[in-house]
Every structure is written in structure tokens, then in C-alpha cells.
C-alpha atoms as a PDB file:
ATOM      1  CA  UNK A   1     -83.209 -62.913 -54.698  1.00  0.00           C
ATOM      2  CA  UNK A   2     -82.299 -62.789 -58.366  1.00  0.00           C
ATOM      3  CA  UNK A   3     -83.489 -66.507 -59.070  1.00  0.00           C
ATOM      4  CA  UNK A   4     -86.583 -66.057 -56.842  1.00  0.00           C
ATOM      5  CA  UNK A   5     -87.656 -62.918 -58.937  1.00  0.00           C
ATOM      6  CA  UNK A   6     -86.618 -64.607 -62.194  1.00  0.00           C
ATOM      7  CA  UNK A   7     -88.940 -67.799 -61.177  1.00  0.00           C
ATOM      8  CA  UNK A   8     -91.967 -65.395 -61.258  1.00  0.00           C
ATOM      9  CA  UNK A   9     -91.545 -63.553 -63.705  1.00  0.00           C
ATOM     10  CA  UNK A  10     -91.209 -67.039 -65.506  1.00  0.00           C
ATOM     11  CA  UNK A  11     -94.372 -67.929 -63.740  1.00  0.00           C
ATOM     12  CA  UNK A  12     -96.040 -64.842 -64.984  1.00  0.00           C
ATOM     13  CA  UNK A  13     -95.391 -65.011 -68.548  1.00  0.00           C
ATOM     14  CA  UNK A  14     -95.993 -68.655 -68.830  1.00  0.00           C
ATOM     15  CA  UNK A  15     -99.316 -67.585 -66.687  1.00  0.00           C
ATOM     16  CA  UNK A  16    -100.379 -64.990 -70.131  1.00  0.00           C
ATOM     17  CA  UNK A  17     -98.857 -67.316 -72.770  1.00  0.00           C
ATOM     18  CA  UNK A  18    -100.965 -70.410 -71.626  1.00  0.00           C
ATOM     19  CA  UNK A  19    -104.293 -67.435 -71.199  1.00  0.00           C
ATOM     20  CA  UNK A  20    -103.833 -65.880 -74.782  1.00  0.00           C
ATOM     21  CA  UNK A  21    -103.581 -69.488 -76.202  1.00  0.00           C
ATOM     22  CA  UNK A  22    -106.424 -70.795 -74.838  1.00  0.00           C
ATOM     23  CA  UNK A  23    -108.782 -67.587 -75.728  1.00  0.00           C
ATOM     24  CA  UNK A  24    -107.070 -67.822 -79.262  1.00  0.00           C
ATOM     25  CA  UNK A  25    -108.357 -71.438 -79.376  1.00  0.00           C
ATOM     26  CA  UNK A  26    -111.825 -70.418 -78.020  1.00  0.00           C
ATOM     27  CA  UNK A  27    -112.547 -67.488 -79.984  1.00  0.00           C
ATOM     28  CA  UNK A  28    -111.866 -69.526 -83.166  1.00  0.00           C
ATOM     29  CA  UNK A  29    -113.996 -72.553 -82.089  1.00  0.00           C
ATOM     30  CA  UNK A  30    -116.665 -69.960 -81.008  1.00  0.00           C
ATOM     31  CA  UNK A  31    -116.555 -67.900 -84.737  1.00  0.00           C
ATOM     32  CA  UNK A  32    -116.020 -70.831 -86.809  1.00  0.00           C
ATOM     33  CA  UNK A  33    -118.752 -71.312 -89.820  1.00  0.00           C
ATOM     34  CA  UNK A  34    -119.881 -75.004 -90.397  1.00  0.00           C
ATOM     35  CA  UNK A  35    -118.160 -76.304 -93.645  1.00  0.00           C
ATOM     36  CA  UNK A  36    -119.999 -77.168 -96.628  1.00  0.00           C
ATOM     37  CA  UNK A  37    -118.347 -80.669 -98.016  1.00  0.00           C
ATOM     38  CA  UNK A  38    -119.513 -81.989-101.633  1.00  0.00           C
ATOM     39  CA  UNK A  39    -120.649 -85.529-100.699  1.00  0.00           C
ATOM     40  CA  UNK A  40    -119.360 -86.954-103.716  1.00  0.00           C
ATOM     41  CA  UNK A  41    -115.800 -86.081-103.285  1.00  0.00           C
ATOM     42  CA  UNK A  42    -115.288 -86.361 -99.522  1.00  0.00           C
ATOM     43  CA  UNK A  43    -116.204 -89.090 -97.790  1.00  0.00           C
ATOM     44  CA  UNK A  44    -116.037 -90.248 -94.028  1.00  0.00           C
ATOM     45  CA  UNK A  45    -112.512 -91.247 -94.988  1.00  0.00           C
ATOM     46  CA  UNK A  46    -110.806 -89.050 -96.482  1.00  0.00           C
ATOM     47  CA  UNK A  47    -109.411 -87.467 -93.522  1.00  0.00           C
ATOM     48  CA  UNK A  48    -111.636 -84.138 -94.047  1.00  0.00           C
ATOM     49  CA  UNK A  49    -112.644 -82.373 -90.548  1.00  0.00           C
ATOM     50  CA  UNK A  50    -114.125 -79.087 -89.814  1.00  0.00           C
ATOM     51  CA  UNK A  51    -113.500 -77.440 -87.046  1.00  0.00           C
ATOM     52  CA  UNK A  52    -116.033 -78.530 -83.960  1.00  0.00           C
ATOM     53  CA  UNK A  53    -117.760 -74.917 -83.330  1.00  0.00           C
ATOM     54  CA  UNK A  54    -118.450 -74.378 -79.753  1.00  0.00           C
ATOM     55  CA  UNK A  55    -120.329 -71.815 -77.698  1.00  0.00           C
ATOM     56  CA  UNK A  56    -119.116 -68.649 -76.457  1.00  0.00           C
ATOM     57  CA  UNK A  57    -117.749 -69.387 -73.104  1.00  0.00           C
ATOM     58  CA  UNK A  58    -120.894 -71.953 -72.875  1.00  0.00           C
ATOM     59  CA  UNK A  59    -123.588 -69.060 -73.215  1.00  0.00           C
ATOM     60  CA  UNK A  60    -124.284 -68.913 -76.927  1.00  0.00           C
ATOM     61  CA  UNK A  61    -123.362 -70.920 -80.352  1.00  0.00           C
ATOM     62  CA  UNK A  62    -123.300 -68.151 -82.646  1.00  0.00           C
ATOM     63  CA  UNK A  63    -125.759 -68.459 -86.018  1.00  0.00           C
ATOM     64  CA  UNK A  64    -123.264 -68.329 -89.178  1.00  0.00           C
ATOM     65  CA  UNK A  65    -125.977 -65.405 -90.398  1.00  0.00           C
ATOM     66  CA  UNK A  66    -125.144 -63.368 -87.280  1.00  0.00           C
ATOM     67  CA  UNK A  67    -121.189 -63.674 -87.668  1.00  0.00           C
ATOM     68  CA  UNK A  68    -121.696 -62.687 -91.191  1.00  0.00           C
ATOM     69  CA  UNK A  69    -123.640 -59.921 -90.403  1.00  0.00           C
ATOM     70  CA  UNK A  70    -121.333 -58.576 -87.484  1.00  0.00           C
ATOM     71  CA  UNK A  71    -118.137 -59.135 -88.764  1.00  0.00           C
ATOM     72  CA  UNK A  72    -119.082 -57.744 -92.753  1.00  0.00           C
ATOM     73  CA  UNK A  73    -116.172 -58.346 -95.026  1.00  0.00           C
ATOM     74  CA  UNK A  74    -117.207 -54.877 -96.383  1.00  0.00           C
ATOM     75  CA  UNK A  75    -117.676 -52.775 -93.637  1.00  0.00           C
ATOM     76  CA  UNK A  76    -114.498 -54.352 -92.088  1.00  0.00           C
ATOM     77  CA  UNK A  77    -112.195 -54.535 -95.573  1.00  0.00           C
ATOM     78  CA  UNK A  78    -109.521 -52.348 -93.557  1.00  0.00           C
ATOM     79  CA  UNK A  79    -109.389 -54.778 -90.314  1.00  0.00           C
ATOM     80  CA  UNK A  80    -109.478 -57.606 -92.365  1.00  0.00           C
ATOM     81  CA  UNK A  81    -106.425 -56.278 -94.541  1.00  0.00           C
ATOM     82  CA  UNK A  82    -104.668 -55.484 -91.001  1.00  0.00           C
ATOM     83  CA  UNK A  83    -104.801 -59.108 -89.526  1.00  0.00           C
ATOM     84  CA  UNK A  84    -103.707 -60.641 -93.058  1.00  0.00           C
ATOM     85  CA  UNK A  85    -100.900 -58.012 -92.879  1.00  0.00           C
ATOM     86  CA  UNK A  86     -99.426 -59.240 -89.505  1.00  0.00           C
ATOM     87  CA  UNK A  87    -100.718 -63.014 -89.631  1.00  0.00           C
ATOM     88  CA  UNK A  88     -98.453 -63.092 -93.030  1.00  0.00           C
ATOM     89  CA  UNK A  89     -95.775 -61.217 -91.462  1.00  0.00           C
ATOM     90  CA  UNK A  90     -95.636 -63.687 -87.656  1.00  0.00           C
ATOM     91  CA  UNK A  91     -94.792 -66.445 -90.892  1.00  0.00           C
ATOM     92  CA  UNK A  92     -91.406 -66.030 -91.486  1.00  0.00           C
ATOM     93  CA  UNK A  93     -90.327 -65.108 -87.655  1.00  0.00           C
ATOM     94  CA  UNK A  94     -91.964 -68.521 -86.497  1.00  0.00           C
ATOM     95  CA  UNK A  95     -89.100 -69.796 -88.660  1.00  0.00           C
ATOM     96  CA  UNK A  96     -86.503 -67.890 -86.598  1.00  0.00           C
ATOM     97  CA  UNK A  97     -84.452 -70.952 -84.170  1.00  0.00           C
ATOM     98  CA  UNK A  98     -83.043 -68.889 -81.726  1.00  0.00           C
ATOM     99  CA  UNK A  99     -85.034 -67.858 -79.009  1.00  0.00           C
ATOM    100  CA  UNK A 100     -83.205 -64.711 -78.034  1.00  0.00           C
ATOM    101  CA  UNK A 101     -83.259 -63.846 -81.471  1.00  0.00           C
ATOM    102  CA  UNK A 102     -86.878 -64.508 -81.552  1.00  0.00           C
ATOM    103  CA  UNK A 103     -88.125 -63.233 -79.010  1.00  0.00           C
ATOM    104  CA  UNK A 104     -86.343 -60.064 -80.951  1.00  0.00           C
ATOM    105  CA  UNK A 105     -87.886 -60.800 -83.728  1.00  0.00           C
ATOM    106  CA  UNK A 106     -91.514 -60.207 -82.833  1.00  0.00           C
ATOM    107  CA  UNK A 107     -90.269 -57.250 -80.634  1.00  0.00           C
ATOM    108  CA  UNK A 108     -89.480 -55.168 -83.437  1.00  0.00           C
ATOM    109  CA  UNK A 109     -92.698 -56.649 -85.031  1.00  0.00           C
ATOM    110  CA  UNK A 110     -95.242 -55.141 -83.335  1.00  0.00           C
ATOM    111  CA  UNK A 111     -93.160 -51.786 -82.934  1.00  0.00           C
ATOM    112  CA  UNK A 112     -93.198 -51.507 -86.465  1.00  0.00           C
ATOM    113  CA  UNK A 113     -97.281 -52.718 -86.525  1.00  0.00           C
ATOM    114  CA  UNK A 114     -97.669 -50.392 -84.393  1.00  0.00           C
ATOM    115  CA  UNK A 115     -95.735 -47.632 -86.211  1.00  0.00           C
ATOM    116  CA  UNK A 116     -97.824 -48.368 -89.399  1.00  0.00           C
ATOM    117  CA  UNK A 117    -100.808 -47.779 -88.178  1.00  0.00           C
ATOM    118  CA  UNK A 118     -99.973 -44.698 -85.835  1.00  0.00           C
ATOM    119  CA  UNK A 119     -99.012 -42.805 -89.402  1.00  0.00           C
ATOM    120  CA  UNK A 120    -102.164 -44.951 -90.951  1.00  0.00           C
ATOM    121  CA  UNK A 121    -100.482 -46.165 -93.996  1.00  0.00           C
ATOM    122  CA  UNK A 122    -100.271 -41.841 -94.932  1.00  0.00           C
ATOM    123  CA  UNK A 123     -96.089 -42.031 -95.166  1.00  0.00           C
ATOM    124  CA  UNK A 124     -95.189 -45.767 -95.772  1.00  0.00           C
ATOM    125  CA  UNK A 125     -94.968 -46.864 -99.543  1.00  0.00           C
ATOM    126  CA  UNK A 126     -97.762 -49.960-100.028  1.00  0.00           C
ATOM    127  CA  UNK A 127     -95.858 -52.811-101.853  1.00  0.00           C
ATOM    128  CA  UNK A 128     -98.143 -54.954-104.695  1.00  0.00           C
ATOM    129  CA  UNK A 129     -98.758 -58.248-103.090  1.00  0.00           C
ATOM    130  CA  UNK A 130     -96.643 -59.576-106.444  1.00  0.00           C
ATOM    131  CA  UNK A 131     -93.584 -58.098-105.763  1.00  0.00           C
ATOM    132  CA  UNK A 132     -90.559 -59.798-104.197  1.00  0.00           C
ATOM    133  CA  UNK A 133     -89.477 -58.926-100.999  1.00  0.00           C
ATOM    134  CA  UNK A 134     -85.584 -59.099 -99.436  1.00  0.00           C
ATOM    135  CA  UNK A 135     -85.006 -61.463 -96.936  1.00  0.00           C
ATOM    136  CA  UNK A 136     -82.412 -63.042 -94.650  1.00  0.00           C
ATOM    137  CA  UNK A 137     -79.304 -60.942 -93.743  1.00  0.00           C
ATOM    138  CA  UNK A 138     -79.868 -58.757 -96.554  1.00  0.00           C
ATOM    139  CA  UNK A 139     -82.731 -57.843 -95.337  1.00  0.00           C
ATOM    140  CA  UNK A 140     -81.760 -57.442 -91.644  1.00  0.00           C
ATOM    141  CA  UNK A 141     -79.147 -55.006 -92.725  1.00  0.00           C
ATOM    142  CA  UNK A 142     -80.916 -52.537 -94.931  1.00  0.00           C
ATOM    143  CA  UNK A 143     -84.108 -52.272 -92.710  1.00  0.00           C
ATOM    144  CA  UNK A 144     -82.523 -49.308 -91.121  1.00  0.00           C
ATOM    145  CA  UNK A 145     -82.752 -47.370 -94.603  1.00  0.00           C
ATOM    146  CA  UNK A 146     -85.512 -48.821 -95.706  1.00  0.00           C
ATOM    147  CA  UNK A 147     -87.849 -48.282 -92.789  1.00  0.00           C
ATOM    148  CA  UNK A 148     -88.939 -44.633 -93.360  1.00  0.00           C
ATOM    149  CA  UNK A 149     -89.708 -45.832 -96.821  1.00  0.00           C
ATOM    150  CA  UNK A 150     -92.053 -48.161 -95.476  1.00  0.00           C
ATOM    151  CA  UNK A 151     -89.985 -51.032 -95.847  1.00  0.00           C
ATOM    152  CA  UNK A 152     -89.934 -52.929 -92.461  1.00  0.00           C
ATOM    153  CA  UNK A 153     -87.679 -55.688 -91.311  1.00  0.00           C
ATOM    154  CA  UNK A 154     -90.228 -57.765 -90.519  1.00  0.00           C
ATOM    155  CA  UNK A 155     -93.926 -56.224 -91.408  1.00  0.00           C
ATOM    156  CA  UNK A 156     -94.786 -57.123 -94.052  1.00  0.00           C
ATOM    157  CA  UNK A 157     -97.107 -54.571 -95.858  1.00  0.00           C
ATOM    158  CA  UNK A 158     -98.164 -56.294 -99.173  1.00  0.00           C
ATOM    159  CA  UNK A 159    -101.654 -55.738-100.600  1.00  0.00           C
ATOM    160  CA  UNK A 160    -103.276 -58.354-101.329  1.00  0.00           C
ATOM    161  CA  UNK A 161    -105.047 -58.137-105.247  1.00  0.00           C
ATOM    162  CA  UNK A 162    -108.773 -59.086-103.996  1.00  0.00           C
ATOM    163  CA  UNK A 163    -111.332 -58.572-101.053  1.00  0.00           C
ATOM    164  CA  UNK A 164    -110.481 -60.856 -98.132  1.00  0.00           C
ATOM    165  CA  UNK A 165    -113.294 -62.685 -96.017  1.00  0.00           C
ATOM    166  CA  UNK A 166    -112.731 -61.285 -92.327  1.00  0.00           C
ATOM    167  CA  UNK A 167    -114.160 -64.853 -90.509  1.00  0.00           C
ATOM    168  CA  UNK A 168    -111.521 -66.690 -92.861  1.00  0.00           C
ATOM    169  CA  UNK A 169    -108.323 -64.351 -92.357  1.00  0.00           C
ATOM    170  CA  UNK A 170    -109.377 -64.082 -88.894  1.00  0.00           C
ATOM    171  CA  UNK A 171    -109.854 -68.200 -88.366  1.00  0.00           C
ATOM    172  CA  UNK A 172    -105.791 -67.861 -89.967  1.00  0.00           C
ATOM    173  CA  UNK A 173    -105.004 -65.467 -87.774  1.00  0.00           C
ATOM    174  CA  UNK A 174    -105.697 -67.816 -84.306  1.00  0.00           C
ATOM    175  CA  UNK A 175    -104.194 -70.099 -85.619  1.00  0.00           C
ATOM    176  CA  UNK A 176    -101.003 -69.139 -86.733  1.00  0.00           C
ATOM    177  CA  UNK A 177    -101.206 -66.621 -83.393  1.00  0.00           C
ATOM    178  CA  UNK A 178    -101.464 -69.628 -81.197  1.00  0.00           C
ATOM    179  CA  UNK A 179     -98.272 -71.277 -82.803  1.00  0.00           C
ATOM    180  CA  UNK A 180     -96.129 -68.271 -82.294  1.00  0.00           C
ATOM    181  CA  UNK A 181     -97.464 -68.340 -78.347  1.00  0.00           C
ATOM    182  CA  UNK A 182     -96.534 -71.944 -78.191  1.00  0.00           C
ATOM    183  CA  UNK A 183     -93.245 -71.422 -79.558  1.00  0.00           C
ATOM    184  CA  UNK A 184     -92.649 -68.295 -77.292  1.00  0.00           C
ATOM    185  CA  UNK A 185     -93.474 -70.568 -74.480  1.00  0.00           C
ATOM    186  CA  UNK A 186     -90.599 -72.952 -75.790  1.00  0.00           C
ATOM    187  CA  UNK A 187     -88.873 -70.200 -76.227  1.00  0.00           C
ATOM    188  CA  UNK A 188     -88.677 -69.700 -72.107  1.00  0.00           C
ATOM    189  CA  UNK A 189     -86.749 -73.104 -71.630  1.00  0.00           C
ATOM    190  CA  UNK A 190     -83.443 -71.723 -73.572  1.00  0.00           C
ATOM    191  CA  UNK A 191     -83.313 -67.931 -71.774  1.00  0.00           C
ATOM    192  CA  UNK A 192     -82.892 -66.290 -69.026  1.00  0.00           C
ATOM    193  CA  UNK A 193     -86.181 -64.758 -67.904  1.00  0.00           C
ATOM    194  CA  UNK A 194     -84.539 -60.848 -66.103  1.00  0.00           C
ATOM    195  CA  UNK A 195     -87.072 -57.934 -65.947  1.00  0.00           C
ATOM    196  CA  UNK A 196     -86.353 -57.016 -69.498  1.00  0.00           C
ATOM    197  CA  UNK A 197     -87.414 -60.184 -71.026  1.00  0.00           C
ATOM    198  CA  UNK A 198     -90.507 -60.095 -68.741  1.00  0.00           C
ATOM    199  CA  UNK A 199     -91.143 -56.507 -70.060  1.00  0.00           C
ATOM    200  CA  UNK A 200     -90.416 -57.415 -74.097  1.00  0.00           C
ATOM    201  CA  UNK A 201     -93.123 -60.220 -73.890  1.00  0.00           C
ATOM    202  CA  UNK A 202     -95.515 -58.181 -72.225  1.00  0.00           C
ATOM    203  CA  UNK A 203     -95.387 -55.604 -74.594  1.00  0.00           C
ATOM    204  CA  UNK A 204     -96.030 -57.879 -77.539  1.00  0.00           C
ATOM    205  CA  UNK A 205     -98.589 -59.699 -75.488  1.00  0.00           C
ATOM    206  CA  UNK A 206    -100.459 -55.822 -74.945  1.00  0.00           C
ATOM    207  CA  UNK A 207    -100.680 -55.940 -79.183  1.00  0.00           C
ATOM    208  CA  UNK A 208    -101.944 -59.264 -80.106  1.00  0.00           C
ATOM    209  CA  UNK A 209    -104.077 -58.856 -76.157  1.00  0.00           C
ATOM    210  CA  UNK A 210    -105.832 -55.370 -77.943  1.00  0.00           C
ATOM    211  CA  UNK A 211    -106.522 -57.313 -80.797  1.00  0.00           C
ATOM    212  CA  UNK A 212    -108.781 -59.711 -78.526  1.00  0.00           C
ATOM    213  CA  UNK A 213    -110.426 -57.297 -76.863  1.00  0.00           C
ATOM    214  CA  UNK A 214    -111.916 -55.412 -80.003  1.00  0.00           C
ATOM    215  CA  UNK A 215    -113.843 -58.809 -81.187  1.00  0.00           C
ATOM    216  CA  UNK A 216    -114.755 -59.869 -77.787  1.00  0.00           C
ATOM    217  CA  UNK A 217    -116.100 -56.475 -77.404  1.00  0.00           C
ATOM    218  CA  UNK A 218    -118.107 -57.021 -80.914  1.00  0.00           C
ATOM    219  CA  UNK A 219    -119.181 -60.753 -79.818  1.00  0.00           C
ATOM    220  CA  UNK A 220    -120.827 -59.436 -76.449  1.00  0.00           C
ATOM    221  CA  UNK A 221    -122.848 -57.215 -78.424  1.00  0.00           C
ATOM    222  CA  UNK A 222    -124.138 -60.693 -80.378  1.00  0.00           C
ATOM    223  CA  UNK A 223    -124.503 -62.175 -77.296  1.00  0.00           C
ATOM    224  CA  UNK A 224    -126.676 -59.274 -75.123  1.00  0.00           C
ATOM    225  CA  UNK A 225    -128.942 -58.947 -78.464  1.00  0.00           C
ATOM    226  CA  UNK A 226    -129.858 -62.339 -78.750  1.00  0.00           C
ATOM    227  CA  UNK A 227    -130.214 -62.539 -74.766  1.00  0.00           C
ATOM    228  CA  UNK A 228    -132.723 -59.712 -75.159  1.00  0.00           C
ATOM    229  CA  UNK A 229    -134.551 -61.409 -77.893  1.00  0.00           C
ATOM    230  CA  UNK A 230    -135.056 -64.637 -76.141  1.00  0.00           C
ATOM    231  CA  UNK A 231    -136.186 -62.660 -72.934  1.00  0.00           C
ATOM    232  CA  UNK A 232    -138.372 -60.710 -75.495  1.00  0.00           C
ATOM    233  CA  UNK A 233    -140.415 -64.403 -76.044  1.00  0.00           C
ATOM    234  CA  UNK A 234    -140.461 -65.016 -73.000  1.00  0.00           C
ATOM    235  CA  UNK A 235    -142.777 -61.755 -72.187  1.00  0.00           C
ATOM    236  CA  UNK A 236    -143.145 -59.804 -75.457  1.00  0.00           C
ATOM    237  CA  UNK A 237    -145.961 -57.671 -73.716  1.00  0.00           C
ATOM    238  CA  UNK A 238    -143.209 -56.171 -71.215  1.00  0.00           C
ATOM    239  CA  UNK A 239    -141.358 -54.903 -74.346  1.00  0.00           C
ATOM    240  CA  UNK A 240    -143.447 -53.605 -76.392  1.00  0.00           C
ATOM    241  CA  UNK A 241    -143.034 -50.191 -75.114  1.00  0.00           C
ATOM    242  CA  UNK A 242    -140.049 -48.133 -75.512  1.00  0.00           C
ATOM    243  CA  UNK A 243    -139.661 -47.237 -71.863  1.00  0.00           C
ATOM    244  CA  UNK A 244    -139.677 -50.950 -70.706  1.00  0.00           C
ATOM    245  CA  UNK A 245    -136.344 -51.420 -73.061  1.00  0.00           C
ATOM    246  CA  UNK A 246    -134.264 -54.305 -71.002  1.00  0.00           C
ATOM    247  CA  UNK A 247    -131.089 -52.547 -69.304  1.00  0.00           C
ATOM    248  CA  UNK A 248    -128.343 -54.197 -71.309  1.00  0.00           C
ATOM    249  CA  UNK A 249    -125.744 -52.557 -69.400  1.00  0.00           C
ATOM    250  CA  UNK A 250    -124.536 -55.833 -67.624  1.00  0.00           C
ATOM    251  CA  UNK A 251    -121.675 -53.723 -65.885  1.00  0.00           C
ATOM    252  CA  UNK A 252    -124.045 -51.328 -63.923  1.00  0.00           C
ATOM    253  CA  UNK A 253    -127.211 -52.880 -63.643  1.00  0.00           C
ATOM    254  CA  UNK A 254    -129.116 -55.861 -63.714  1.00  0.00           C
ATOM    255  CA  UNK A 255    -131.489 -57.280 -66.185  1.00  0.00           C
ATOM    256  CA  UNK A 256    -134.308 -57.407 -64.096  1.00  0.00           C
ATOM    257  CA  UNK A 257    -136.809 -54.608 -63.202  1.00  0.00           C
END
């Protein structure tokens, strides 16, 4: 019974690993902005290739304008500082060759993510982005002490000296997110997969999985408003009153009358 279980809870997690990997991949296909080469130093050659932008699950290829304007560098200068701070901090645990260990490893990640921002940065000490952190054993040992200071094992809270771009960090962010998926699938071939491994990779699946949801959330709002306008063409005397407005609410209703 114990090896049945243990084959699907194997099943399971390699189910969400292979699910979060693929919408990783998609969501940065579907955000990326076309790349602006200078024709004089790159050539056909030279081994320079952007990143082939695709639609939004095959409804909509976003304008560059739009992403711009919905994910504002500005606006979102917090958010953006967030996914640097834990894309920089999955770095040094995707160096990490045991798989117990880890697995561990991005554990105590996200419960100390997730401990940051519960106390909103209010009682942890923000390090300059200059300074020099510990690492290794050293590190390991005196993260006990040094975690009510705001000194984490493996967060890594450095502020970065200059405004971030949010479509850039975030384009880092898949990517580096879709490597530490792929080596948590590895991962699965070297341990034994009980109920308490299935229940440490779901919880840092729920983190990165939250993360997901608040873009996708923000790209179906792109998508319904540029539905509406092209209905909107299609019959712009049927909206020009207020009380015609098309029923967005894809959920509930349906877009037609």
C-alpha cells in the first residue's frame, strides 16, 4: 500500500511540476517585448535570438504599448522589487546537489518570503545591494540569530540601487523559475516521495502558483478590454450608450444580449 500511495503522490507532483513549467514558459512567450537589434552590429549570424512572442493561450498577442501600460514599472516598483528579491535568492539554492537538501532548501525559502512580506519589510533590516553577504556553512549556522534581524538563510533581501523594469525582472523571473521546477523534477529520481515530501512541494508550489495567478488575473483584464473593443467595431452603434455596456463578466454571463 505504501509503494502504491508513494507512486501517486509521485504522479501528482510530477503532474504540477510539468503544469507550472509549461505556464512559466507560456506566460513569458505571451509578455515578451520584440527586441530592438542595431543592424550594424548583429547580423543573421551572430547567434542573436529574441524570444518568439506568442499569443495568450492562442486568443490574443499582446501590443508591447499595452504590457507597458498594464504592468507600469512605476505603479508596480514594489512587485517588481519582490520578484528580483526571490528570483536572486532561487540563484544560489539551484546550486544546492543534494536533492533532500534541496528540496529543504526552497522549503525554508518561501517560509521566510513569506515571513517578509507578512511583517511587510516593517521589522527586517534592508541590506544595500553592495554589501557582502555570508554564505555556505557559515551562513547555515548563524541564520538562527540572524533571522529576526532580517537576515535569512536563504532570502535574500538586498536593494537594488536603481528602478527595475517589471516585464524584464519578470521575463528573469520565468526563467530562472522554470529551472528550479526542472531541477525539482530531477530532484524526484534520488528521494523517496512519503506524504511529507508530497506536502513540502506543494507548499512551495502554492507560493510561486499565487504568484501566477496575480498576472494572469492582470492579463485577462488586457484580454476582455481588447475583446470589447473589437466587438465595439464590429457594432459601435450598440455601445454607444452606457446601458448597452458588454457584460464582461465571462464567469456569470455571456457576452451576448
Amino acid at each position: 500500500m505504501a509503494a502504491v500511495a508513494g507512486n501517486v503522490w509521485e504522479y501528482s507532483i510530477r503532474e504540477l511540476i510539468n503544469k507550472r513549467i509549461v505556464t512559466f514558459r507560456h506566460l513569458r512567450n505571451a509578455m515578451a517585448l520584440p527586441l530592438e537589434f542595431n543592424t550594424e552590429n548583429h547580423s543573421a549570424n551572430d547567434g542573436s535570438k529574441a524570444i518568439q512572442r506568442r499569443a495568450y493561450f492562442n486568443v490574443l498577442l499582446f501590443d508591447p504599448d499595452d504590457l507597458q501600460g498594464m504592468f507600469n514599472s512605476i505603479r508596480l516598483r514594489k512587485r517588481t522589487r519582490v520578484y528580483f528579491m526571490l528570483g536572486s535568492s532561487l540563484g544560489p539554492i539551484l546550486a544546492i546537489s543534494n536533492p533532500t537538501d534541496y528540496i529543504k532548501a526552497l522549503g525554508i525559502l518561501v517560509s521566510e518570503y513569506d515571513s517578509y512580506m507578512s511583517e511587510s519589510g516593517s521589522k527586517t533590516k534592508k541590506r544595500h545591494f553592495f554589501r557582502k553577504s555570508k554564505g555556505g556553512e557559515e551562513h547555515s549556522a548563524t541564520a538562527q540569530s540572524g533571522y529576526e534581524l532580517g537576515n535569512f538563510s536563504y532570502l535574500d533581501t538586498h536593494t537594488p540601487p536603481f528602478d527595475l523594469d517589471f516585464l524584464q525582472v519578470f521575463d528573469t523571473f520565468c526563467q530562472i523559475t522554470v529551472i528550479m521546477y526542472t531541477k525539482l523534477a530531477d530532484s524526484l529520481l534520488s528521494i523517496s516521495i512519503t506524504q511529507t515530501a508530497f506536502d513540502n512541494i506543494a507548499k512551495i508550489d502554492s507560493r510561486f502558483k499565487k504568484m501566477i495567478n496575480v498576472v494572469t488575473k492582470e492579463l485577462d483584464e488586457l484580454v476582455k478590454n481588447e475583446i470589447t473593443k473589437e466587438l465595439r467595431l464590429l457594432d459601435p452603434l450598440d455601445f454607444a450608450s452606457p446601458e448597452n455596456e458588454i457584460n464582461t463578466d465571462w464567469e456569470t454571463s455571456s457576452v451576448y444580449k
